[in-house]
N, C-alpha and C. Protein backbone atom coordinates (compact mmCIF):
# COMPACT_ATOMS: atom_id res chain seq x y z
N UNK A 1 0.85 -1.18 0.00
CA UNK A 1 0.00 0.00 0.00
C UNK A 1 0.88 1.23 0.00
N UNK A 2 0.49 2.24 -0.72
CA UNK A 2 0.98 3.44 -1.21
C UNK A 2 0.20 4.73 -0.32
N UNK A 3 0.58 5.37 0.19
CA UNK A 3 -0.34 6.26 0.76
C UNK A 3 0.51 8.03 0.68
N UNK A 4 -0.03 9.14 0.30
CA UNK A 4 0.19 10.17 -0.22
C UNK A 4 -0.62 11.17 0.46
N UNK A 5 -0.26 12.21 0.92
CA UNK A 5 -0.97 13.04 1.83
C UNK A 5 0.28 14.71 1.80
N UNK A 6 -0.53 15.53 1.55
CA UNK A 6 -0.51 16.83 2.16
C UNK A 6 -0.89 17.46 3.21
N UNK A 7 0.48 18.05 4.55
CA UNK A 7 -0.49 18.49 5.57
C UNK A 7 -0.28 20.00 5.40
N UNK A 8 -1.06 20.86 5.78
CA UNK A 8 -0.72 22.19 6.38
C UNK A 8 -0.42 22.38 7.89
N UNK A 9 0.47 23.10 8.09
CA UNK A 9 1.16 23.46 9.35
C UNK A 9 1.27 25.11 9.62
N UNK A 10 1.01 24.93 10.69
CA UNK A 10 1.56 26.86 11.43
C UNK A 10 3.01 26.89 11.94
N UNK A 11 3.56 27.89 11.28
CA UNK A 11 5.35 28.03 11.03
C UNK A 11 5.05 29.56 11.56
N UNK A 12 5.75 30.23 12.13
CA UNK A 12 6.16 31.60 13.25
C UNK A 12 6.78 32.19 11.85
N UNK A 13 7.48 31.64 11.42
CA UNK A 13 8.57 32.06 9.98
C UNK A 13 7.74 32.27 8.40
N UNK A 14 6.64 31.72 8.55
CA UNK A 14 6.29 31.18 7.20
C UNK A 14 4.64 31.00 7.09
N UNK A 15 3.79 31.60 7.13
CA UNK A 15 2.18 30.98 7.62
C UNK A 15 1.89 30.62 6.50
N UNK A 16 2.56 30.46 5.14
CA UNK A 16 1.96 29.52 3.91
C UNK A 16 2.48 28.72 3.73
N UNK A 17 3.44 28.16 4.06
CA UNK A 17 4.62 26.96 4.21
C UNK A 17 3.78 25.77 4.91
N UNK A 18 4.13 24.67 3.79
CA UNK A 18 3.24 23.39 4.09
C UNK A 18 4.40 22.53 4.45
N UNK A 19 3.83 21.31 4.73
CA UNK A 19 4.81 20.18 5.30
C UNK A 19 4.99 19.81 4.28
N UNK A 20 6.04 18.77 4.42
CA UNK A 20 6.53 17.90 2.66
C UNK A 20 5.11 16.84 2.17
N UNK A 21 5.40 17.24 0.90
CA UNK A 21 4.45 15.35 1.03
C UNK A 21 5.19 13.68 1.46
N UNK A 22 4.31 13.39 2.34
CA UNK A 22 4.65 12.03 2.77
C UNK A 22 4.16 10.97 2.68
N UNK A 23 5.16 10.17 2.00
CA UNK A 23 4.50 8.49 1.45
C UNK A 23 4.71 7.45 2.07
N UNK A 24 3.91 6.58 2.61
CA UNK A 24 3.79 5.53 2.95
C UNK A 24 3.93 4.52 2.51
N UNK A 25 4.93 3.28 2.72
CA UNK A 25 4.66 2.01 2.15
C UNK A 25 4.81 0.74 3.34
N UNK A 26 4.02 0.42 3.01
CA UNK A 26 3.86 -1.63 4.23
C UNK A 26 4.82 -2.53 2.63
N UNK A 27 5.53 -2.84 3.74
CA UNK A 27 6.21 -3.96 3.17
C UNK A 27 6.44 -5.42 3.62
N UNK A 28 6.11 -6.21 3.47
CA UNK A 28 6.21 -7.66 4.37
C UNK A 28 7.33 -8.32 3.30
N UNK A 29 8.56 -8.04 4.37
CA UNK A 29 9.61 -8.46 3.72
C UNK A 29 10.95 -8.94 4.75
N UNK A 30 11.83 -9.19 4.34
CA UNK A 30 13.26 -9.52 5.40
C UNK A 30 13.52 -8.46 5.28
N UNK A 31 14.15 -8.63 6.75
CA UNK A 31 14.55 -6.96 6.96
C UNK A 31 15.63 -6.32 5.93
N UNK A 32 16.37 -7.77 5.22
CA UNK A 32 17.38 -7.22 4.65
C UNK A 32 16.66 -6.59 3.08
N UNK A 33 15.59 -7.06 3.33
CA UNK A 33 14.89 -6.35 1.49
C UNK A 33 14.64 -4.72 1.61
N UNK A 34 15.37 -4.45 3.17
CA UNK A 34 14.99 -2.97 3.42
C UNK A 34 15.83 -1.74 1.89
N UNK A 35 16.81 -2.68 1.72
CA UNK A 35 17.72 -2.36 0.15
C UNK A 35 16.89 -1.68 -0.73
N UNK A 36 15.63 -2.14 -0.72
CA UNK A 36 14.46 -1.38 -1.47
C UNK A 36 14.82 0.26 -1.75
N UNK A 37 15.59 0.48 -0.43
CA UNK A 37 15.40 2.20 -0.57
C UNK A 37 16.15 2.54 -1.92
N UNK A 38 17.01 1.71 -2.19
CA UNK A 38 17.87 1.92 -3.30
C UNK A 38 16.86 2.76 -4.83
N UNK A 39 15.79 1.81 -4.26
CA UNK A 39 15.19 2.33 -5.81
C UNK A 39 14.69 4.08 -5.84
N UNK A 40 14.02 4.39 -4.33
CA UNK A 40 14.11 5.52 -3.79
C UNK A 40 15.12 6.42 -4.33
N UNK A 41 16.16 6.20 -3.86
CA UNK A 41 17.24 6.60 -3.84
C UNK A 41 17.89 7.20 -5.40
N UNK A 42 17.10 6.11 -6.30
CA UNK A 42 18.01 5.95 -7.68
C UNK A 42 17.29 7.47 -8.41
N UNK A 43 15.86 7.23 -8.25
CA UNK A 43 15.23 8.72 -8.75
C UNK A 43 15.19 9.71 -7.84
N UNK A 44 15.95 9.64 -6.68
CA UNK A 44 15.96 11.34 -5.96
C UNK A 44 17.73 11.56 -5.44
N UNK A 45 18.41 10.51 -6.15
CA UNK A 45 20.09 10.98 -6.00
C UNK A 45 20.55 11.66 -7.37
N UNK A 46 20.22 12.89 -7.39
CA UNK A 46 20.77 13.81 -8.72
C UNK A 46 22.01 13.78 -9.24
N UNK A 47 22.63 13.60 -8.58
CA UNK A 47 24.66 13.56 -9.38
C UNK A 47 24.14 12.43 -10.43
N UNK A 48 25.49 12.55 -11.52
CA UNK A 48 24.90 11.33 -12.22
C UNK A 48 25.29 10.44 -11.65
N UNK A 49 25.10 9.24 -12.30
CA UNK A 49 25.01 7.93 -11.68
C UNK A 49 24.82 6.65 -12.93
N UNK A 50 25.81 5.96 -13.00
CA UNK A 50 25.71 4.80 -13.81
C UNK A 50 24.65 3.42 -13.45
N UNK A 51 23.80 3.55 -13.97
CA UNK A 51 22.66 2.63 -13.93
C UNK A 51 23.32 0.94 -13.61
N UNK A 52 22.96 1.04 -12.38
CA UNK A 52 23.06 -0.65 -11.91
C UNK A 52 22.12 -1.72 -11.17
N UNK A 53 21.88 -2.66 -11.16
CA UNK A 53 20.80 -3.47 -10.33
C UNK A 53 21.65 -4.52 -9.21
N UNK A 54 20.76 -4.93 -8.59
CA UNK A 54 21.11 -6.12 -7.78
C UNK A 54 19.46 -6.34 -7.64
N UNK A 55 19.65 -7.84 -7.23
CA UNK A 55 19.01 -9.40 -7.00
C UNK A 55 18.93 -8.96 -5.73
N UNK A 56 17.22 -9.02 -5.05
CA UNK A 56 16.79 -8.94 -3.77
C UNK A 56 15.78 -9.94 -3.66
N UNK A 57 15.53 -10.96 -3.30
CA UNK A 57 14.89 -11.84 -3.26
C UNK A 57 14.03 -12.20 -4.73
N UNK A 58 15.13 -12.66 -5.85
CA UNK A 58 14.85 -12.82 -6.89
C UNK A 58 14.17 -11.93 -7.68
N UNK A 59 14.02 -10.27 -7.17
CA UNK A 59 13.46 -9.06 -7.53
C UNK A 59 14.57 -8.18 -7.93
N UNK A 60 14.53 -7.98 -9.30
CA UNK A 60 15.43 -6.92 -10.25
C UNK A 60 14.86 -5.45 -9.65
N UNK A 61 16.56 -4.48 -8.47
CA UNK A 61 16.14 -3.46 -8.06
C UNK A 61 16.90 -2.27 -8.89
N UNK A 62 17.04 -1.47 -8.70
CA UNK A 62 18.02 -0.59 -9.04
C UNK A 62 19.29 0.02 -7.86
N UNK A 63 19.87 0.20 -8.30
CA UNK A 63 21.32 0.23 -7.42
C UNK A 63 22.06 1.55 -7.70
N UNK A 64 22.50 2.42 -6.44
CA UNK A 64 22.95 3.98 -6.33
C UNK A 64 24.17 2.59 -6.00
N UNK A 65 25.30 3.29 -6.66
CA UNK A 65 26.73 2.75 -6.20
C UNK A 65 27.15 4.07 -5.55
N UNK A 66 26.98 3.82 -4.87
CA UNK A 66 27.68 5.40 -3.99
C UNK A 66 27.93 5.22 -2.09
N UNK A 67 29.12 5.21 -1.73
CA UNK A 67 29.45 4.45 -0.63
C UNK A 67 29.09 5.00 0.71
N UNK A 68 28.65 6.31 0.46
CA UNK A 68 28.03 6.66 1.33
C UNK A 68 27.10 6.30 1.98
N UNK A 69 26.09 6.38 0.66
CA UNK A 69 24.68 6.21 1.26
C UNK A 69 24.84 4.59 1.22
N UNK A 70 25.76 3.36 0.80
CA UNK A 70 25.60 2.30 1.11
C UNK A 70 25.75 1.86 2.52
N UNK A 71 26.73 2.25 2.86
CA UNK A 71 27.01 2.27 4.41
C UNK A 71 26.13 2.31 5.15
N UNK A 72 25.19 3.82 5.18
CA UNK A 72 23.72 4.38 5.87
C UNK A 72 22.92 3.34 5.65
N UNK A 73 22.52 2.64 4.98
CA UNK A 73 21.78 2.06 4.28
C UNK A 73 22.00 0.66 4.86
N UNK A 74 23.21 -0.10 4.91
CA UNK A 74 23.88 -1.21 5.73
C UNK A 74 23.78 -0.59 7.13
N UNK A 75 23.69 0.24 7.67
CA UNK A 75 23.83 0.71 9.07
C UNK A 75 22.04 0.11 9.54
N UNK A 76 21.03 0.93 8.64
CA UNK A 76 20.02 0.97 9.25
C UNK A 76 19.55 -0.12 9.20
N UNK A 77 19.82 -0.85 8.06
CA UNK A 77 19.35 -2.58 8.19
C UNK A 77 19.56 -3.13 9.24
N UNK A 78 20.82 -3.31 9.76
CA UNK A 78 21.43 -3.96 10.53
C UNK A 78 20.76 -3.40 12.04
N UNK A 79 20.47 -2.13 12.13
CA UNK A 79 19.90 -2.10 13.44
C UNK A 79 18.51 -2.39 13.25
N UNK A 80 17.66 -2.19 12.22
CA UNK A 80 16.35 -2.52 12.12
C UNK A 80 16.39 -4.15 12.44
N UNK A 81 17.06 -5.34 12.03
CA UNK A 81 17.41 -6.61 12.41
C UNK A 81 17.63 -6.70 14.10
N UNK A 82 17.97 -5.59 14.28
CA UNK A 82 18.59 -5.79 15.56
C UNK A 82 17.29 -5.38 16.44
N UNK A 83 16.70 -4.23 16.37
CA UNK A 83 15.48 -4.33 16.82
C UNK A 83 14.32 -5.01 16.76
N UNK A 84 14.38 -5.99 15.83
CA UNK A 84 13.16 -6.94 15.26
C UNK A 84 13.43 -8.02 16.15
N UNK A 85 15.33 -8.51 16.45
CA UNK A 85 15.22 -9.41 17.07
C UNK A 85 14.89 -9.27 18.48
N UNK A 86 14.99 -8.33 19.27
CA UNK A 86 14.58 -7.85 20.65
C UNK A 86 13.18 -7.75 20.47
N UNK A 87 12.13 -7.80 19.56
CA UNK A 87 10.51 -8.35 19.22
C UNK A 87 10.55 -9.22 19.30
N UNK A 88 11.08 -10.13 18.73
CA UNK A 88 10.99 -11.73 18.74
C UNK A 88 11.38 -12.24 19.92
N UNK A 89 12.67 -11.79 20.51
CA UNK A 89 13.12 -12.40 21.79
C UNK A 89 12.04 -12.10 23.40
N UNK A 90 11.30 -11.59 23.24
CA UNK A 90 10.44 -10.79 23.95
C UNK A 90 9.01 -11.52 24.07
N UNK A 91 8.63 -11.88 22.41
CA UNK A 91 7.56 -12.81 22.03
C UNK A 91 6.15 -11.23 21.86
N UNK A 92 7.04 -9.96 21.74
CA UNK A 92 5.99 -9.02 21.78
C UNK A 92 5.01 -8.56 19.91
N UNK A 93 5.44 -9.72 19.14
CA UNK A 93 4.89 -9.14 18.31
C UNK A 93 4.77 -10.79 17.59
N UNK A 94 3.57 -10.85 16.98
CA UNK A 94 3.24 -12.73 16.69
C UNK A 94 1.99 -12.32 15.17
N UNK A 95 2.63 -12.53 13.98
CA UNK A 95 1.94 -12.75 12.60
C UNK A 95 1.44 -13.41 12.47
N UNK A 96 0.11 -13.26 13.15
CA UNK A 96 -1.25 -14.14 13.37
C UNK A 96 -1.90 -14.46 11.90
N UNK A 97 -1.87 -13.17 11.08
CA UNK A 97 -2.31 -13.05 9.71
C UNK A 97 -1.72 -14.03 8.94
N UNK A 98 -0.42 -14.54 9.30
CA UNK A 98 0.71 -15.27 8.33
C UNK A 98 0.11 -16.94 8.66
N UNK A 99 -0.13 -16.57 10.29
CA UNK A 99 0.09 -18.04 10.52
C UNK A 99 1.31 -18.77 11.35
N UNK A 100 1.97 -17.96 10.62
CA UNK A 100 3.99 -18.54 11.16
C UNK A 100 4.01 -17.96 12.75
N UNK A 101 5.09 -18.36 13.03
CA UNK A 101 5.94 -18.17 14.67
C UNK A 101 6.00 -16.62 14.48
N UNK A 102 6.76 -16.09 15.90
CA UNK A 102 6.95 -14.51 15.96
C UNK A 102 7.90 -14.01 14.80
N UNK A 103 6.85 -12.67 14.50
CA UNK A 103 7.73 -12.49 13.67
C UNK A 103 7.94 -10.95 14.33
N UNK A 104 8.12 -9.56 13.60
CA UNK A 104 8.22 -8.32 14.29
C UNK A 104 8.14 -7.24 13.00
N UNK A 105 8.24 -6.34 13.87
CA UNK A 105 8.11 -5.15 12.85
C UNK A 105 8.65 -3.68 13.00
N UNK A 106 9.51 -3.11 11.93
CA UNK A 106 10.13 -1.85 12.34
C UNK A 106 9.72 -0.76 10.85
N UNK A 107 9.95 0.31 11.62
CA UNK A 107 9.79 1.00 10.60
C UNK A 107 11.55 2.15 10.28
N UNK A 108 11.24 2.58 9.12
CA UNK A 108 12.01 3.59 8.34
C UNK A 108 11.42 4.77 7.67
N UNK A 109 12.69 5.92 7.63
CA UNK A 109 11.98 7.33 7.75
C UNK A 109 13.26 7.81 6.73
N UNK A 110 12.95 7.78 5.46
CA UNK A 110 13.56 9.00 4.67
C UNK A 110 13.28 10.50 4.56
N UNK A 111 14.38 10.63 4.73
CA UNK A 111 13.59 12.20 4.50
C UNK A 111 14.64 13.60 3.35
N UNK A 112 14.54 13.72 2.57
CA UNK A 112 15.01 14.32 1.50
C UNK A 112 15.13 16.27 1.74
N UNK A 113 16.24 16.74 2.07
CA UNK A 113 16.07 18.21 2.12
C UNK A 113 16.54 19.29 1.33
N UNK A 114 16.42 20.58 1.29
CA UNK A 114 16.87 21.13 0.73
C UNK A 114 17.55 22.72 1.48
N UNK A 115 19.02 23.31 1.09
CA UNK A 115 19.03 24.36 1.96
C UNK A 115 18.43 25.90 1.13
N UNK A 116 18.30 26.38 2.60
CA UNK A 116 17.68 27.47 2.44
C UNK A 116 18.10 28.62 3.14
N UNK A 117 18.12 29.92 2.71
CA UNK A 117 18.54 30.96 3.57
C UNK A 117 17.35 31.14 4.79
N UNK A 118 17.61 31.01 5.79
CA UNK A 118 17.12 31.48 6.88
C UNK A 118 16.37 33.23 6.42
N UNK A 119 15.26 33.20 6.96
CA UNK A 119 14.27 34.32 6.73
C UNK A 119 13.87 35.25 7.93
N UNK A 120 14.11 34.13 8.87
CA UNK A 120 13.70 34.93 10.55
C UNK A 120 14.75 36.06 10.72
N UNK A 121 14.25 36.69 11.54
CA UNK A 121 14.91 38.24 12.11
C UNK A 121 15.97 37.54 12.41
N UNK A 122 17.04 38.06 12.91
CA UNK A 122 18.42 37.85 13.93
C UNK A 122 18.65 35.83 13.40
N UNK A 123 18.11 35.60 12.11
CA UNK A 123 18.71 34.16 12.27
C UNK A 123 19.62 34.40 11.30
N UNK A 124 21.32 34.27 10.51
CA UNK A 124 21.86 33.83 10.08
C UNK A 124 22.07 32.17 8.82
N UNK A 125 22.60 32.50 7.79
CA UNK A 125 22.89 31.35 7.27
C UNK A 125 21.99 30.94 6.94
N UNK A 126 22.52 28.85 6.92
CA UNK A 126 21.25 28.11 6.12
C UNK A 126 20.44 27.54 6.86
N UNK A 127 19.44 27.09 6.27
CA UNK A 127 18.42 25.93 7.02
C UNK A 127 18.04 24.52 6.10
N UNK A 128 18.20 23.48 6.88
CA UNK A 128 17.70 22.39 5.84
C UNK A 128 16.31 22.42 5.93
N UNK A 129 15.29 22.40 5.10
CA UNK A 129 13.76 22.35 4.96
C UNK A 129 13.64 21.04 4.22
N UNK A 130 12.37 20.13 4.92
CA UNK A 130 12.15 19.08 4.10
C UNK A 130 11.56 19.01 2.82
N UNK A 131 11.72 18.38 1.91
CA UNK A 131 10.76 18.92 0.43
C UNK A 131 9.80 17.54 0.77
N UNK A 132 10.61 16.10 1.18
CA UNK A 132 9.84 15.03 0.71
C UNK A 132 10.69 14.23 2.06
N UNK A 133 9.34 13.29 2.39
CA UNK A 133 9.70 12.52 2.97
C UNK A 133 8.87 10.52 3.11
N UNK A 134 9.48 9.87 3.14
CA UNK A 134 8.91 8.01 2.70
C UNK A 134 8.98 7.74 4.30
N UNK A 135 7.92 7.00 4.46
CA UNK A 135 7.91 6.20 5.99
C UNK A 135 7.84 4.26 5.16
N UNK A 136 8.96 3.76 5.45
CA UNK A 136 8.24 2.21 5.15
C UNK A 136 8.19 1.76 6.16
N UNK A 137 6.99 1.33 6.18
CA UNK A 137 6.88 0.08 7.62
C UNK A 137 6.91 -1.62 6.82
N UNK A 138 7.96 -2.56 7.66
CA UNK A 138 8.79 -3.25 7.30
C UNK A 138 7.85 -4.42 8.39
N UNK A 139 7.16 -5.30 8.12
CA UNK A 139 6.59 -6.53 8.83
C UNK A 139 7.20 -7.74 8.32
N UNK A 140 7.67 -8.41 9.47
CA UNK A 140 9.06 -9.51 9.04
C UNK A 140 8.35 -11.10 10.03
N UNK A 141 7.46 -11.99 9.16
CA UNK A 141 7.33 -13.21 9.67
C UNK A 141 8.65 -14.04 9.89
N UNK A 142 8.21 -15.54 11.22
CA UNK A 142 9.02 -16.09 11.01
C UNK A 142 8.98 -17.57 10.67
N UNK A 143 8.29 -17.74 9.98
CA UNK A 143 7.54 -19.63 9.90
C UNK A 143 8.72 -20.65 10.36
N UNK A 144 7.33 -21.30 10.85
CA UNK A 144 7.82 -22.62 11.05
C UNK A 144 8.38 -23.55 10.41
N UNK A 145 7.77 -23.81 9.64
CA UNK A 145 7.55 -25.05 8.82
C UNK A 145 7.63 -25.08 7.59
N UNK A 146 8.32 -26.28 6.67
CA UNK A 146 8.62 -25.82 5.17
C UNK A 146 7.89 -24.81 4.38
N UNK A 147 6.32 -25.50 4.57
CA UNK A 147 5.30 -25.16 3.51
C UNK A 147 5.51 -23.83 4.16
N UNK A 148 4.82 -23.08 5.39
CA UNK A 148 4.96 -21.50 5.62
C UNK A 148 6.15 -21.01 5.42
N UNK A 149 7.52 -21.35 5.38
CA UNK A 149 8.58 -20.94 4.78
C UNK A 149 8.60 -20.86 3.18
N UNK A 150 8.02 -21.66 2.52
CA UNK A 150 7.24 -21.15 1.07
C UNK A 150 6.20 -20.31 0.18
N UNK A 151 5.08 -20.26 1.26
CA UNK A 151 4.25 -19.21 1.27
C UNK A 151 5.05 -17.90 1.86
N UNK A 152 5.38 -17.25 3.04
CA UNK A 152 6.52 -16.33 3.54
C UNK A 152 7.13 -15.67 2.01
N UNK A 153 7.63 -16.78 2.02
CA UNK A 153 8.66 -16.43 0.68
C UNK A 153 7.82 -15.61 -0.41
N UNK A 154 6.94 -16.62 -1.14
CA UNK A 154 6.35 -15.93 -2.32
C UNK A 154 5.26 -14.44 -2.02
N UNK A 155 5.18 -14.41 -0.92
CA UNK A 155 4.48 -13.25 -0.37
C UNK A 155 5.32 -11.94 -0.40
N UNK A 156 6.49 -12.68 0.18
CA UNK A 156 7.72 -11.21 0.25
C UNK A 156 8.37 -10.74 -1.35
N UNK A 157 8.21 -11.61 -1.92
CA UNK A 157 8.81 -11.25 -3.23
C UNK A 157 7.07 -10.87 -3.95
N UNK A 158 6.04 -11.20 -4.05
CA UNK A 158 5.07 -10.21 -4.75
C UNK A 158 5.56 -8.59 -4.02
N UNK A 159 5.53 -8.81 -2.71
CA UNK A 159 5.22 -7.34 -2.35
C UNK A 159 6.63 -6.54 -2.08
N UNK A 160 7.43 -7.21 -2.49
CA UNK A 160 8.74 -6.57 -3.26
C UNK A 160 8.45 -6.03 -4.54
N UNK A 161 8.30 -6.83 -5.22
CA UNK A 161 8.16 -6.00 -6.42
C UNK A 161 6.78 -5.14 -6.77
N UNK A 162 5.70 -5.60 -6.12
CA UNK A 162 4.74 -4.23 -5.86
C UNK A 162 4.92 -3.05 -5.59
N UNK A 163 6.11 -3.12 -4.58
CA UNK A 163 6.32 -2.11 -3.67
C UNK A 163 7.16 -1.03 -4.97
N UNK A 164 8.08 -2.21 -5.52
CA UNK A 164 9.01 -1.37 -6.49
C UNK A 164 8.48 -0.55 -7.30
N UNK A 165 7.54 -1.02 -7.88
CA UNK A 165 6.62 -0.25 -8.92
C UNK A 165 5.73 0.59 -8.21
N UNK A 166 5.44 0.56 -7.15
CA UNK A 166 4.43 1.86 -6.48
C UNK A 166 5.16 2.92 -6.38
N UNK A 167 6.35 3.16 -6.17
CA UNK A 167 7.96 3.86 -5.96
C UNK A 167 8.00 4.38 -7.31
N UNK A 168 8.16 3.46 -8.21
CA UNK A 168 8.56 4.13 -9.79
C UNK A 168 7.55 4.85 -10.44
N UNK A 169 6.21 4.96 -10.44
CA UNK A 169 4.98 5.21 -10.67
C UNK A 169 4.72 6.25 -9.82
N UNK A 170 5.33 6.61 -8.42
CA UNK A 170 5.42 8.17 -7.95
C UNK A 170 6.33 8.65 -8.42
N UNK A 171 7.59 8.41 -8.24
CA UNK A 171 8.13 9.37 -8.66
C UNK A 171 8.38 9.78 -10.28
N UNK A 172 7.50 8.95 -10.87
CA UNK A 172 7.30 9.68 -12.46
C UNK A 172 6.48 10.11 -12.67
N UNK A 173 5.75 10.36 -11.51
CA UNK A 173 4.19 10.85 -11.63
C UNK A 173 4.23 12.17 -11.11
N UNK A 174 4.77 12.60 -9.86
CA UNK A 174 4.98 13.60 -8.92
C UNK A 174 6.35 13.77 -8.55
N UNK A 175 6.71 15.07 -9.57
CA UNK A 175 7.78 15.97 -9.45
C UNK A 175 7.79 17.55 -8.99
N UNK A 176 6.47 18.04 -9.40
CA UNK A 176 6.92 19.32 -9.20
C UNK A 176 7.05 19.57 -7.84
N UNK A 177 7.09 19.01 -7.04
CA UNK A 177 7.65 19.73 -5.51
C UNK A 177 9.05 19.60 -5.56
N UNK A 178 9.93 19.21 -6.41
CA UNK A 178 11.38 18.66 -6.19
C UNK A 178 11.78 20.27 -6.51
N UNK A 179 12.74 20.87 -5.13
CA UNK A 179 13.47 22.14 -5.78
C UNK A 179 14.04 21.87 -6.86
N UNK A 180 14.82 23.45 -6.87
CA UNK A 180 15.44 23.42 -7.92
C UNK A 180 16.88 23.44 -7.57
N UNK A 181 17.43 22.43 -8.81
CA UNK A 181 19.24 22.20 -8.36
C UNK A 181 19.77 22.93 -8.99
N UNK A 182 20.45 23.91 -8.30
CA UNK A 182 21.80 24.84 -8.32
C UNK A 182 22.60 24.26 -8.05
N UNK A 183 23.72 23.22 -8.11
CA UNK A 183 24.37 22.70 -8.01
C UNK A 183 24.94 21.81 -8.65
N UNK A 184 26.16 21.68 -9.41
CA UNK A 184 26.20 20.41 -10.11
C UNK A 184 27.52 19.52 -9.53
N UNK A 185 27.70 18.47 -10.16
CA UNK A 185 28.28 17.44 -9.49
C UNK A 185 28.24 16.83 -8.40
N UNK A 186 28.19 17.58 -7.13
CA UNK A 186 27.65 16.37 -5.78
C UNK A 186 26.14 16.88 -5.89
N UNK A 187 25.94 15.46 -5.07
CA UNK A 187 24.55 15.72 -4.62
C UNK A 187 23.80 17.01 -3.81
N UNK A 188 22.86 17.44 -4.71
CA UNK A 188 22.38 18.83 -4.05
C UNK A 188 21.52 18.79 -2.80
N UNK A 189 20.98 17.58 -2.67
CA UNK A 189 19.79 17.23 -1.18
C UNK A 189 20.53 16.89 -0.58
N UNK A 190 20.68 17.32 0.83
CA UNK A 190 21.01 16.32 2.01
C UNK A 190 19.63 15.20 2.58
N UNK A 191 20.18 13.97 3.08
CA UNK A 191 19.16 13.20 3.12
C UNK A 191 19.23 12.15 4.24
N UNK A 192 18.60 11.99 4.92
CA UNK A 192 18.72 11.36 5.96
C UNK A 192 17.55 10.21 6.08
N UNK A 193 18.39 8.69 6.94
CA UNK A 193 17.56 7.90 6.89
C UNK A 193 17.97 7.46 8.98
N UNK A 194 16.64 7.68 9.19
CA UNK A 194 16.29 6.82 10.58
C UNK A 194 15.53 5.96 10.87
N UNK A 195 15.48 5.17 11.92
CA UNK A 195 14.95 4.15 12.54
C UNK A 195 13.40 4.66 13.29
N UNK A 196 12.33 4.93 13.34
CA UNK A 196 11.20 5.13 14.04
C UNK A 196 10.78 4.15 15.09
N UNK A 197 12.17 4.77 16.57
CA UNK A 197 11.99 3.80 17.53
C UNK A 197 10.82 3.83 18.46
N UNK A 198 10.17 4.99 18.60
CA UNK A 198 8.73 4.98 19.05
C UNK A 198 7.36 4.19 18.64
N UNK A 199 7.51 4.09 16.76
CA UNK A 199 6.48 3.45 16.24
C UNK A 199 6.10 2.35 16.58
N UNK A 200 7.64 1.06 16.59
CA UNK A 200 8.15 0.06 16.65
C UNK A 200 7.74 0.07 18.38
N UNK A 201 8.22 0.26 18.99
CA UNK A 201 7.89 0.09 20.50
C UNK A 201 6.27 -0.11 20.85
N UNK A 202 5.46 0.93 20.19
CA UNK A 202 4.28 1.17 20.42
C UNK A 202 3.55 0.14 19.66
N UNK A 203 3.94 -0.10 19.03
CA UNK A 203 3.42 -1.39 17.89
C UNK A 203 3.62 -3.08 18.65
N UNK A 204 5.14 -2.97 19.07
CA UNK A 204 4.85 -4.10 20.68
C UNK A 204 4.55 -4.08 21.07
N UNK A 205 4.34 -2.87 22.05
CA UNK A 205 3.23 -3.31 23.00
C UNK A 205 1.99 -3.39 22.85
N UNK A 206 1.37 -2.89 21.84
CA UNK A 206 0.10 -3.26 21.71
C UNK A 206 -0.66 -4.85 21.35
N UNK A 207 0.68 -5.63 20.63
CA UNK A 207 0.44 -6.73 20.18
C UNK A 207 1.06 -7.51 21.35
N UNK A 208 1.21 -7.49 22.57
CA UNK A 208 0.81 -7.86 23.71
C UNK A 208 0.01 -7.99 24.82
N UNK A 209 -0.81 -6.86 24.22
CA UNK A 209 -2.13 -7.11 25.07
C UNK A 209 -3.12 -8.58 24.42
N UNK A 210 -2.82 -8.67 23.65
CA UNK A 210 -3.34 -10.19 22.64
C UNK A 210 -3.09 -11.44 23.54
C-alpha cells in the first residue's frame, strides 16, 4: 500500500509553508529487502550515476553505487534486524495473519532536504527544509515449517516488487515539488535515513495485550 498526503502546518517564519508530502509504504519483507530504498534513492540521487541493479529476493532493483549512502543504508538494516530481534526475543509481536511463529516489525523514515537561507529576524545562514519525505513500515514473519517458509517467501517477493513499482509510478508521476538544483556534481539534497523507535515500541506493545 501506497499512501500520499498533504499536511498544512503553522510556522512563526512562514504561515503559507506546508509540510513535505509524505509516502507511505507496508512492506512484508526480510529486513534485509529494506535495500528497497535503493530504488528511492536511484530517482531522488541527482549527481549522475551509472545505472546498476542487484538481485533482492529474486526481484530486479536498481542500485545507487555510492558508498556513502551504502554504508547508511547497511547501518540501518542492521539495526532494524537488531530491533526486530529484541521483538521476537520478547515474544511481543506474533503474525497471526501469516500463521507462522513470531515475527516483528520496524519502521524507516527518509527524508530528503533542501538548503535554504534562513528568513527569521536575527537568524543567520542556512536551514535544511524538508521537500519530501517516505515512511516504510517493514513486517518480518518467522515460519515454522517448510510449507509456511514457502508461502513467507512468495508473499515477500510479490510485495517486493509491488512495492518497487508503487515507488517508480510516484516518482514519475509527482515531481513538481522537487526544488530546484543549483548545483552540479555532488549531490544537491542532504538526506537522511532513521529508525522510528517509538512506532516500533508502540506497535509491541500493543500486540501484547493479545
Amino acid at each position: 500500500m501506497i499512501i500520499a498526503h498533504n499536511r498544512l502546518y503553522n510556522s512563526t517564519d512562514n504561515m503559507d509553508q506546508q509540510e513535505p508530502p509524505e509516502f507511505i509504504l507496508d512492506v512484508f519483507a526480510d529486513p534485509r529487502s529494506v535495500r528497497i530504498l535503493h530504488t528511492i534513492f536511484f530517482n531522488r540521487f541527482f549527481p549522475s550515476v551509472v545505472p546498476q541493479t542487484r538481485e533482492v529476493l529474486d526481484t530486479t532493483l536498481p542500485y545507487v553505487d555510492d558508498d556513502e549512502l551504502e554504508t547508511m543504508i547497511d547501518q540501518r538494516v542492521a539495526a532494524l534486524e537488531r530491533q526486530i530481534d529484541v521483538q521476537r526475543s520478547s515474544g511481543g509481536a506474533n503474525s497471526a495473519s501469516t500463521g507462522s511463529g513470531n515475527g516483528g516489525r520496524g519502521q524507516l523514515v527518509v527524508q530528503f532536504f533542501e538548503k535554504r537561507r534562513r528568513k527569521a529576524w536575527l537568524s543567520r545562514g542556512d536551514e535544511e527544509v524538508c521537500w519530501e519525505c517516505w515512511t516504510i513500515k517493514v513486517t518480518v514473519a518467522e515460519p515454522r515449517t517448510e510449507s509456511e517458509r514457502a508461502k513467507v517467501r512468495r508473499a515477500m517477493e510479490q510485495t517486493l516488487s509491488a512495492t518497487a513499482m508503487k515507488i517508480v509510478a510516484f516518482v514519475n508521476t509527482h515531481k513538481d515539488h522537487i526544488p530546484p538544483i543549483t548545483t552540479q556534481g555532488t549531490n544537491p539534497f542532504p538526506y537522511k535515513i532513521n529508525i522510528d523507535q517509538k512506532e516500533a515500541a508502540g506497535w509491541a506493545t500493543r500486540m501484547r495485550i493479545y
